[in-house]
Structure formats: structure tokens, C-alpha cells
C-alpha atoms as a PDB file:
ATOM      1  CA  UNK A   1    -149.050 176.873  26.449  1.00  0.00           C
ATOM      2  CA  UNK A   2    -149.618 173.314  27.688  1.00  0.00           C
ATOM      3  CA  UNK A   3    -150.572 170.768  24.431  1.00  0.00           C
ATOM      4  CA  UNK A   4    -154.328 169.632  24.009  1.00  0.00           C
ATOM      5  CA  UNK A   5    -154.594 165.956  24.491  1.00  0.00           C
ATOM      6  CA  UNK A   6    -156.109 164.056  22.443  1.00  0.00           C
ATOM      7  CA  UNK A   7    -157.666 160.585  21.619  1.00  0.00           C
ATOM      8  CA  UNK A   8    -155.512 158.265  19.452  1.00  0.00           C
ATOM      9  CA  UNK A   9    -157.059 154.965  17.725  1.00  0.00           C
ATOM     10  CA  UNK A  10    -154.455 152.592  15.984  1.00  0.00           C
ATOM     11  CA  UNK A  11    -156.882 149.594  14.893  1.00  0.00           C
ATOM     12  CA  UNK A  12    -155.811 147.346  11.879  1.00  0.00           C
ATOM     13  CA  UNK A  13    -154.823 143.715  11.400  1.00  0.00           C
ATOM     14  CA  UNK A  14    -153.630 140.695  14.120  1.00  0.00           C
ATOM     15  CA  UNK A  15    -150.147 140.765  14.261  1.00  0.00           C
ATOM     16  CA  UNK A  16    -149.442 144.611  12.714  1.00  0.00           C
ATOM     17  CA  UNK A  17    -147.263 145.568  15.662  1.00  0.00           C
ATOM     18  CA  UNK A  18    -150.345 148.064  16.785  1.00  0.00           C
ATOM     19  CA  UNK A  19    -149.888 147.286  20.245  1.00  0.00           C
ATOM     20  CA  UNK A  20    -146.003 147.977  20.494  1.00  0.00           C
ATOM     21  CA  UNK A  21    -146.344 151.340  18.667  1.00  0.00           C
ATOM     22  CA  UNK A  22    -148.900 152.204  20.448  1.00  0.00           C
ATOM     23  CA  UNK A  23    -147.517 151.811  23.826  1.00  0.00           C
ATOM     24  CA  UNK A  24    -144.129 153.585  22.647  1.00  0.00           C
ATOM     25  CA  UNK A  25    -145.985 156.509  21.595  1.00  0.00           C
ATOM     26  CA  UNK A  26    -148.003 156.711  24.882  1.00  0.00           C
ATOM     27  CA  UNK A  27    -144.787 156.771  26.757  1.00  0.00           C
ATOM     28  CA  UNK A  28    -142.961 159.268  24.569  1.00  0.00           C
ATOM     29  CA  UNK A  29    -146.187 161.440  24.790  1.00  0.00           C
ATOM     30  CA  UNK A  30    -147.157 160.797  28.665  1.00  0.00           C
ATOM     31  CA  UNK A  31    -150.689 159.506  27.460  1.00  0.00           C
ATOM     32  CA  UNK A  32    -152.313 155.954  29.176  1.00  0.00           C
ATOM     33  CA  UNK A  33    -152.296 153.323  27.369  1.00  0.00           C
ATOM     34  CA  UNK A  34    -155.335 150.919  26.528  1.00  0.00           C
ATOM     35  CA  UNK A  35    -154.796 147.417  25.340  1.00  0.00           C
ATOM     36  CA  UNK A  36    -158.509 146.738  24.243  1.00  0.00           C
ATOM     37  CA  UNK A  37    -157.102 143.578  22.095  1.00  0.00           C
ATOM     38  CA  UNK A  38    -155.879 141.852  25.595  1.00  0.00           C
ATOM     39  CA  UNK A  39    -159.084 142.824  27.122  1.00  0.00           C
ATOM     40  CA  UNK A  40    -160.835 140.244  24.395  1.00  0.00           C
ATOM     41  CA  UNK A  41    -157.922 137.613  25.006  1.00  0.00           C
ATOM     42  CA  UNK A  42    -158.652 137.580  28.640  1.00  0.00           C
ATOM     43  CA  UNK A  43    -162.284 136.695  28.069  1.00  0.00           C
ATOM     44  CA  UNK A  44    -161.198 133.880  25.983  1.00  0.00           C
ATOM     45  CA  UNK A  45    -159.210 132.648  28.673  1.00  0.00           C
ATOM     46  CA  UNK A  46    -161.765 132.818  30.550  1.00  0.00           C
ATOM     47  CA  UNK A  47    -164.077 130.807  28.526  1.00  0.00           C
ATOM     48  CA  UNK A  48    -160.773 128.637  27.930  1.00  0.00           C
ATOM     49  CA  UNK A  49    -160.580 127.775  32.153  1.00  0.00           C
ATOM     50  CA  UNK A  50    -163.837 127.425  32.338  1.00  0.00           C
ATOM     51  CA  UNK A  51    -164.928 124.958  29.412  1.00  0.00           C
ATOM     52  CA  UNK A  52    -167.337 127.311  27.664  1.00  0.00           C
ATOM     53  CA  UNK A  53    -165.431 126.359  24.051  1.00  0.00           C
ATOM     54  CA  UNK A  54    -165.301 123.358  21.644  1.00  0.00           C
ATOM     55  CA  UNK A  55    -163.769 123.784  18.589  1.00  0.00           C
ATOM     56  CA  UNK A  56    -164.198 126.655  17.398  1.00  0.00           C
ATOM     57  CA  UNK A  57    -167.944 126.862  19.491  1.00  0.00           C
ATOM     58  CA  UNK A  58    -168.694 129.243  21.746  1.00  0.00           C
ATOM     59  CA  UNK A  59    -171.286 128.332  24.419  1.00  0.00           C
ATOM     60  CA  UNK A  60    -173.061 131.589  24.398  1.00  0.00           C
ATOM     61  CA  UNK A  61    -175.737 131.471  26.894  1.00  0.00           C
ATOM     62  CA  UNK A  62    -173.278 130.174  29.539  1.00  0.00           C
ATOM     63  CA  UNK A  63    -170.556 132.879  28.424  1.00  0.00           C
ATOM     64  CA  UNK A  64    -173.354 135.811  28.674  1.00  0.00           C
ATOM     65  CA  UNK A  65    -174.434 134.084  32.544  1.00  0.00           C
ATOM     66  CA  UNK A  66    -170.856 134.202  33.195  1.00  0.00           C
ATOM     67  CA  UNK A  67    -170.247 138.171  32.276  1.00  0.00           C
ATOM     68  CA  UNK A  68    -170.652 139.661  35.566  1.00  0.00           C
ATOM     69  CA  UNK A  69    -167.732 137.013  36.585  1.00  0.00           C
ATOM     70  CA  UNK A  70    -165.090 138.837  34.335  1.00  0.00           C
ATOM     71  CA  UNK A  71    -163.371 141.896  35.277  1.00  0.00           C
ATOM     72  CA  UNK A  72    -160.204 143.269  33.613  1.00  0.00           C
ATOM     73  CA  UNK A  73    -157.744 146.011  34.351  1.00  0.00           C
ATOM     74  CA  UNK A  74    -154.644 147.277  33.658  1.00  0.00           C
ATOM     75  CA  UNK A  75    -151.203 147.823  36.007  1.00  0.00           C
ATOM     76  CA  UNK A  76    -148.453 148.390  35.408  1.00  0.00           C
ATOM     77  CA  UNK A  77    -145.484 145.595  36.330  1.00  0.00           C
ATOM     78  CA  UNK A  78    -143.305 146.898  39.258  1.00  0.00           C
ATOM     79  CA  UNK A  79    -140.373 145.380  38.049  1.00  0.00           C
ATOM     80  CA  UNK A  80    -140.433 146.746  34.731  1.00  0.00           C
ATOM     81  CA  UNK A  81    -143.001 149.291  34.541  1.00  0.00           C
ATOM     82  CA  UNK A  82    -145.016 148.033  31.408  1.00  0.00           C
ATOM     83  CA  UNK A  83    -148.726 147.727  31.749  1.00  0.00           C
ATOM     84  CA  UNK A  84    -149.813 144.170  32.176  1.00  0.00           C
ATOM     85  CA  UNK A  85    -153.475 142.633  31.751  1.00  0.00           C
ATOM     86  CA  UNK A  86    -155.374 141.031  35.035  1.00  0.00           C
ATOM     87  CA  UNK A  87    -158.353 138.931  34.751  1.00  0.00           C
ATOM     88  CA  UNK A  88    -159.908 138.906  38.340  1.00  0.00           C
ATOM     89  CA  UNK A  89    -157.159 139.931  39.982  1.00  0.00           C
ATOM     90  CA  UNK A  90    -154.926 137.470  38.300  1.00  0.00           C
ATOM     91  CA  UNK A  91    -151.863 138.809  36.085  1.00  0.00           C
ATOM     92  CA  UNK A  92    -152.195 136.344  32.925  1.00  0.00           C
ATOM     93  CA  UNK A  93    -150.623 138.667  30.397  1.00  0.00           C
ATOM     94  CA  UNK A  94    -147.942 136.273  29.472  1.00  0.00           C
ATOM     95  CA  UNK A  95    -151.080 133.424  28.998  1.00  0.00           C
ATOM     96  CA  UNK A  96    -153.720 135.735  27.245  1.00  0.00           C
ATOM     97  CA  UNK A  97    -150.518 135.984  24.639  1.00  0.00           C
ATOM     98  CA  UNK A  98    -150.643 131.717  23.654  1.00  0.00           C
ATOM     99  CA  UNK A  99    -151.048 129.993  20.447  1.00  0.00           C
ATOM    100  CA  UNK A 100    -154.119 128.310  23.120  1.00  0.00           C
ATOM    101  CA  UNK A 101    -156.054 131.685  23.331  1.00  0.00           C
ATOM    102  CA  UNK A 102    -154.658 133.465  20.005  1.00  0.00           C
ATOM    103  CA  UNK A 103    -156.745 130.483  17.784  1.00  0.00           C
ATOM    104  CA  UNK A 104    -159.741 131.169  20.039  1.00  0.00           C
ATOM    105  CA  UNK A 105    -159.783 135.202  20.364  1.00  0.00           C
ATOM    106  CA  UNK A 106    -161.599 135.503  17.014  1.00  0.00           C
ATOM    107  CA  UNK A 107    -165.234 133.885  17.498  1.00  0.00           C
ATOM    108  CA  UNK A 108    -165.036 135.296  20.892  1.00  0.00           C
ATOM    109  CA  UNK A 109    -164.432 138.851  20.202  1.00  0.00           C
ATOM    110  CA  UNK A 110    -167.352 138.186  17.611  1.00  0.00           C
ATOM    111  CA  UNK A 111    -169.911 137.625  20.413  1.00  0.00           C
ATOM    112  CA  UNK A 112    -172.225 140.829  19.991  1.00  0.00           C
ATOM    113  CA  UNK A 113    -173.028 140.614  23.912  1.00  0.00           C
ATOM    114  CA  UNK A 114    -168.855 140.552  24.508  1.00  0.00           C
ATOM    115  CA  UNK A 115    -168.379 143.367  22.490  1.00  0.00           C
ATOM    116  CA  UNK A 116    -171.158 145.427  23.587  1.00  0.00           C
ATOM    117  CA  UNK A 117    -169.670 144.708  27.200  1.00  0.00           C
ATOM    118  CA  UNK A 118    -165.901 145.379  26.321  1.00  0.00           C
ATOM    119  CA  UNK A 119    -166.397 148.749  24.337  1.00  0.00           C
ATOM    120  CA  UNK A 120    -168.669 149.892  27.279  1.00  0.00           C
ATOM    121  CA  UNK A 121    -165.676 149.549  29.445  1.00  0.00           C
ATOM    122  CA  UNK A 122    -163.317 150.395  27.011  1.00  0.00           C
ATOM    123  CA  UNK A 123    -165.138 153.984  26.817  1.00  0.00           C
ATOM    124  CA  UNK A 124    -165.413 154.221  30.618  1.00  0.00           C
ATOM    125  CA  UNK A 125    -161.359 154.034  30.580  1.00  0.00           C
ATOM    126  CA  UNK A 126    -161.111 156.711  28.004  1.00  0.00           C
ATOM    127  CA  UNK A 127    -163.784 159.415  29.183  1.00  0.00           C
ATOM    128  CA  UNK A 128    -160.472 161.537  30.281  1.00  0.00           C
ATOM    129  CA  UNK A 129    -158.589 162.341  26.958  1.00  0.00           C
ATOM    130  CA  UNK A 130    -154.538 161.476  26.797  1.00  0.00           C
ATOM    131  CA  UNK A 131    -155.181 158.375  25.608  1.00  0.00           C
ATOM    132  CA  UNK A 132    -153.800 155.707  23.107  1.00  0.00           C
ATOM    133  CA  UNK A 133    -155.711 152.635  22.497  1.00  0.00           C
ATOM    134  CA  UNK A 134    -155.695 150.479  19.723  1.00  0.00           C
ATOM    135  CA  UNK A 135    -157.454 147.258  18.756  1.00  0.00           C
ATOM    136  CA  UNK A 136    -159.769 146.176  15.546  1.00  0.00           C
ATOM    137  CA  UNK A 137    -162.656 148.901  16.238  1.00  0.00           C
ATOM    138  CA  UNK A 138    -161.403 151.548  18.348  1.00  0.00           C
ATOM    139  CA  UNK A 139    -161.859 154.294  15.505  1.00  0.00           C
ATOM    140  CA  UNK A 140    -165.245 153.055  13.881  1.00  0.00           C
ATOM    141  CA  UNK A 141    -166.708 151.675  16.885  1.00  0.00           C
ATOM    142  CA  UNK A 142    -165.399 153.268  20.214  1.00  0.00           C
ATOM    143  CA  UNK A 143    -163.743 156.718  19.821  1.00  0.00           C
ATOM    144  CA  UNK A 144    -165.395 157.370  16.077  1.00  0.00           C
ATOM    145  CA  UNK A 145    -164.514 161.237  17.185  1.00  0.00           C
ATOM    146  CA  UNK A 146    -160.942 160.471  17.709  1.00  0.00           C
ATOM    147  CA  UNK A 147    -158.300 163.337  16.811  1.00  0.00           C
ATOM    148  CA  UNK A 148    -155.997 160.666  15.370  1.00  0.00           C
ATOM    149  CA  UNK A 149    -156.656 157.382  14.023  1.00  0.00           C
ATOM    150  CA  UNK A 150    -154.296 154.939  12.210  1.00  0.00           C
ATOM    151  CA  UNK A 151    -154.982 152.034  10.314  1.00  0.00           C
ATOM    152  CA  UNK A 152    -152.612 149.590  10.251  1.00  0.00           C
ATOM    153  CA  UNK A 153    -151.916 146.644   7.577  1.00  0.00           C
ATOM    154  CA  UNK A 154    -148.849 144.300   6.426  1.00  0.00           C
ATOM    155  CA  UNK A 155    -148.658 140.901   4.742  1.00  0.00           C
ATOM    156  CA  UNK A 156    -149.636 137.638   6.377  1.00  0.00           C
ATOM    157  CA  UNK A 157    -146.288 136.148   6.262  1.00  0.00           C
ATOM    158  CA  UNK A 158    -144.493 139.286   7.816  1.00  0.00           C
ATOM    159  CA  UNK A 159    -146.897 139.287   9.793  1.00  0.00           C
ATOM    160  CA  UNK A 160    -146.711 135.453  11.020  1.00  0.00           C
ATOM    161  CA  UNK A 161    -142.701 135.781  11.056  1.00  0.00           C
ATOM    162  CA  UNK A 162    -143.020 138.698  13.770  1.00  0.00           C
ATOM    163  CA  UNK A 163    -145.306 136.537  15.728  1.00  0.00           C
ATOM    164  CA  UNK A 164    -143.054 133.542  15.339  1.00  0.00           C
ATOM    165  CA  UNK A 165    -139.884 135.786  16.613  1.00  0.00           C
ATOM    166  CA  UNK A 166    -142.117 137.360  19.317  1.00  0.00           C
ATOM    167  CA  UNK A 167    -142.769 133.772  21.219  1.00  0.00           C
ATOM    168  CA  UNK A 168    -139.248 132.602  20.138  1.00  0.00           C
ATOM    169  CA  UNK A 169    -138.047 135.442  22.556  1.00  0.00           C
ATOM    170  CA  UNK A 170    -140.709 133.958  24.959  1.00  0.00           C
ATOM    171  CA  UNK A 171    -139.380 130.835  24.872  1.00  0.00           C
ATOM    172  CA  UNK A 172    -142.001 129.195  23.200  1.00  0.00           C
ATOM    173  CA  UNK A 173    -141.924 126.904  19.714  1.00  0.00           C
ATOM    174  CA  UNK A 174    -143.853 127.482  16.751  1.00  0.00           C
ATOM    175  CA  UNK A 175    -144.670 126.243  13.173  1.00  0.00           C
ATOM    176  CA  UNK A 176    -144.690 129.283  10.558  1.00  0.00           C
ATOM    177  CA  UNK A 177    -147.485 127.833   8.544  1.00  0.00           C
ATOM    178  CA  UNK A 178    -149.489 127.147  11.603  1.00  0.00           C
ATOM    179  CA  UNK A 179    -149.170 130.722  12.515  1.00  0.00           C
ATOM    180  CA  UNK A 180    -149.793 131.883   8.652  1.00  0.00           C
ATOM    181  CA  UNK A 181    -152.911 129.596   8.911  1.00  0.00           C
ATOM    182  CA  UNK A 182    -153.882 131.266  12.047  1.00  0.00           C
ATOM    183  CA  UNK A 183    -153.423 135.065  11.098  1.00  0.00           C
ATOM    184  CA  UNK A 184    -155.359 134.204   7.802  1.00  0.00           C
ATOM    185  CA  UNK A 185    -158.672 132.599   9.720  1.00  0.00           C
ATOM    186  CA  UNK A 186    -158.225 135.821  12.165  1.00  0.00           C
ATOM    187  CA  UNK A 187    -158.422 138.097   9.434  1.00  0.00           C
ATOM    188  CA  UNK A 188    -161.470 136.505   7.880  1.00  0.00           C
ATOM    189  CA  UNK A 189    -162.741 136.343  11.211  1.00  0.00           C
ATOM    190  CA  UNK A 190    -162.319 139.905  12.031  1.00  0.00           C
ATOM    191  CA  UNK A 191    -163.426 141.686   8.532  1.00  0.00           C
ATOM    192  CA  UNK A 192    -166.726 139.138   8.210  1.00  0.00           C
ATOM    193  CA  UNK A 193    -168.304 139.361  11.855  1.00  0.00           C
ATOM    194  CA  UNK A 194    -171.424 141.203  12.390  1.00  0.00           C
ATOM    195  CA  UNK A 195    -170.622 143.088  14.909  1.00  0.00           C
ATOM    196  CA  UNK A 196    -168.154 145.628  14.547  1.00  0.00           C
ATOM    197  CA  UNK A 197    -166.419 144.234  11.433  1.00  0.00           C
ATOM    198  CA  UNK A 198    -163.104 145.309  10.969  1.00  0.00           C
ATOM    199  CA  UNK A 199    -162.683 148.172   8.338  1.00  0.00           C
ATOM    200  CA  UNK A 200    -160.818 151.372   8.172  1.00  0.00           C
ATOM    201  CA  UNK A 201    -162.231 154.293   9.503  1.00  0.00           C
ATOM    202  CA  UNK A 202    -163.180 157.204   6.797  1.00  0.00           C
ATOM    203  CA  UNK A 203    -160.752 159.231   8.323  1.00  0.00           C
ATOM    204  CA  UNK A 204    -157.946 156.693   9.171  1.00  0.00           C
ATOM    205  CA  UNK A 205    -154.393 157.234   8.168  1.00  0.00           C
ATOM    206  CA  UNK A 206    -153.191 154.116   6.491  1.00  0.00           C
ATOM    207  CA  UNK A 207    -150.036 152.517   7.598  1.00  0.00           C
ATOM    208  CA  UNK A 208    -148.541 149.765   5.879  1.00  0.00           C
ATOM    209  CA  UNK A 209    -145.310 148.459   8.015  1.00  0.00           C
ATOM    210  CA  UNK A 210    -144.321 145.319   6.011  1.00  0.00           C
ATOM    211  CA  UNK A 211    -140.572 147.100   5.232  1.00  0.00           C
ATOM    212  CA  UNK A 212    -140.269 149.556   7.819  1.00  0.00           C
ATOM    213  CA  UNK A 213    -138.301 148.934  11.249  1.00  0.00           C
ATOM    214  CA  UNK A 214    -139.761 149.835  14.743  1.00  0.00           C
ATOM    215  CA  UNK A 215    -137.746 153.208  14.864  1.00  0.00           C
ATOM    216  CA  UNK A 216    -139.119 154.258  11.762  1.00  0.00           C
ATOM    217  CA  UNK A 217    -142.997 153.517  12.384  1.00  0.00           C
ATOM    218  CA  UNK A 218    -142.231 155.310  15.606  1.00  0.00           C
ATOM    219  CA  UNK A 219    -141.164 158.387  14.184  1.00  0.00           C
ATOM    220  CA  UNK A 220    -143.802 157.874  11.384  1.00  0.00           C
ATOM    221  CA  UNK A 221    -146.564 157.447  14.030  1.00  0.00           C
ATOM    222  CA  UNK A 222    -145.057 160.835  15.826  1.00  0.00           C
ATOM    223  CA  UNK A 223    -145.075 162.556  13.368  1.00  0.00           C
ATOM    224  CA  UNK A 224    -149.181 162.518  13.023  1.00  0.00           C
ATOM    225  CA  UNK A 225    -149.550 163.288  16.548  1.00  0.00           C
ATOM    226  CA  UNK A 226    -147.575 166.169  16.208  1.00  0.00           C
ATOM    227  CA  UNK A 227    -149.976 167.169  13.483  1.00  0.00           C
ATOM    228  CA  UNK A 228    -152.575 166.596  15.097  1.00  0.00           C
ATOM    229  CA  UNK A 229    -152.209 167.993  17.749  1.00  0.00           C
ATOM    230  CA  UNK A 230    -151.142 171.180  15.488  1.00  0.00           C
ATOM    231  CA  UNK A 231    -154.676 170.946  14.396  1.00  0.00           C
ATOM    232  CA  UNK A 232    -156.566 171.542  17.586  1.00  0.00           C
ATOM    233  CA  UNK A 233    -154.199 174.440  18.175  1.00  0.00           C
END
């Protein structure tokens, strides 16, 4: 008998890793997977190219004039198959990924209008189930019926030196504390906003990675698919 397929929400903290166990599990499993964290980076580049941010000021009204402007979709990279992140056409998932738009993504993602207009698409792509999306709201917010729904947490400085090592392997330079600094305004940020603050889910399996390596959060995160899926048998 063929498996049910299910709906799969790993939200949690900047920097947690979500999106890398995410989109191992989707490939071990054969579900899509849904980047909804990119899909608020590329509207900050957008207001970025565009001029609609100074400091840490948002220029609403223009950004909500400009929202018909912004489309974003997923494909996958012919040369190496991962899923990559297009803002009008445009690949820009090696920009959307900067120090430039990381410092920024917070008090855009906390634009009720943006969100309202992201999770709107966000549940358009996941209408079919066999999907694995993760983010900062995806359990409370956009699939609160998911089957499975991780929460995921680690310390600000193992957090910062994974993001340091990350655009080290990118080629690009960065301070620690700058990055520390950064993940600790983003978490403010992100559990303080109106709209859709971030918070575990009720029903969210806690993960704390700080000391664990990718292969064991792997096998930790397939291990509650399997039982969940077990669960709808």
C-alpha cells in the first residue's frame, strides 16, 4: 500500500539549519520542497534594487504599490538539481543569501500586507500534499493542520558560526560578532512582530541542534516522518 503524504512544517529560529534539513528530507522522501524564508529575502531585494529602504525603514505605501511587480518561484538548477529562488524571472538565490538582504529580511517580512501576500502564495504551492516547507510561521500560520511540524532552536553563537562557515564556503568574508549582532536583532525581530510572531506551534516537536551533526538531525527528523506517517495509517 502506497504511503499517505503528508504536510511537513519545520519553522524555528534564523540560522537553525531548517532549510538544509528540510530539503534533505524532501529528497529522501520524494516530497517538493518550499523555501518560504527565500520567498521573504527576495522581496527585500526587491525593495533593496529599488530604493524602497533606509535604515532599517521600510517605505510601505510604495512597497504595497509595488506588490503586483514581484513574482517568485522555484526551479530547480540544471546543473546541480537543487531548487533555486527567481524573482521575476531572475535567479538571485546566491544574492537573496547576503549579509545586504539578511540585515534587511526582518522589518520586511514584518510588513502585515507582505505576509498576507506571501502565505497566500505559499498555500497556493502547497494545496497538493507531499510537501516540506519550513520558515518562521509555516505551522501556526500557514499549514496550522500540518501532520508534522518541527520547531527548531540552537544558540546564537552556533548559530552565527554556521552562518559564518556557510559564506566562507561562498567565498565571502565575515565578522562573527557582526553576524551574532545580526541573528540577535532577527530574533527579536521575528518573536515581537505583529503579524505572525514567531512561536512554537502547540503541537510542534522541539528540536534543539546546537551539538548534533547534519547526519544525525537527518535521521532525527526521519524518524518523525516515519511516525507520522504511521499515524495516518
Amino acid at each position: 500500500m502506497d504511503k499517505p503524504r503528508i504536510t511537513i512544517a519545520i519553522d524555528g529560529f534564523s540560522s537553525c539549519g531548517k532549510s538544509t534539513m528540510a530539503k534533505a528530507l524532501a529528497r529522501r522522501i520524494g516530497y517538493i520542497y518550499i523555501d518560504s524564508g527565500a520567498m521573504y529575502r527576495a522581496v527585500t531585494l526587491y525593495c533593496l534594487d529599488h530604493n524602497l529602504i533606509d535604515g532599517d525603514t521600510v517605505d510601505t505605501e510604495a512597497l504595497r504599490s509595488h506588490m503586483d511587480d514581484i513574482h517568485i518561484d522555484f526551479r530547480p538548477d540544471p546543473a546541480t538539481g537543487k531548487t533555486h529562488t527567481f524573482l521575476n524571472n531572475r535567479d538571485v538565490e546566491q544574492e537573496i543569501r547576503s549579509m545586504r538582504v539578511s540585515d534587511k529580511v526582518s522589518p520586511v517580512s514584518a510588513i502585515p500586507f507582505v505576509r498576507t501576500a506571501m502565505v497566500a502564495a505559499q498555500q497556493k504551492m502547497g494545496e497538493r500534499k507531499g510537501i516540506v516547507m519550513d520558515g518562521r510561521d509555516i505551522g501556526t500560520t500557514v499549514f496550522p493542520r500540518a501532520e508534522l511540524k518541527i520547531f527548531v532552536t540552537a544558540s546564537a553563537e552556533t548559530r552565527a558560526q554556521r552562518r559564518v562557515d556557510e559564506l566562507k564556503d561562498k567565498g565571502v568574508a565575515v565578522d562573527f560578532d557582526e553576524v551574532v549582532a545580526n541573528i540577535n536583532k532577527r530574533d527579536h525581530i521575528d518573536q515581537t512582530r505583529k503579524e505572525s510572531p514567531l512561536r512554537r506551534a502547540d503541537d510542534a516537536i522541539l528540536l534543539d541542534n546546537s551539538h548534533m551533526t547534519i547526519d544525525e538531525q537527518d535521521a532525527w527528523l526521519l524518524a518523525r516522518y516515519n511516525e507520522a506517517i504511521a499515524r495516518q495509517q
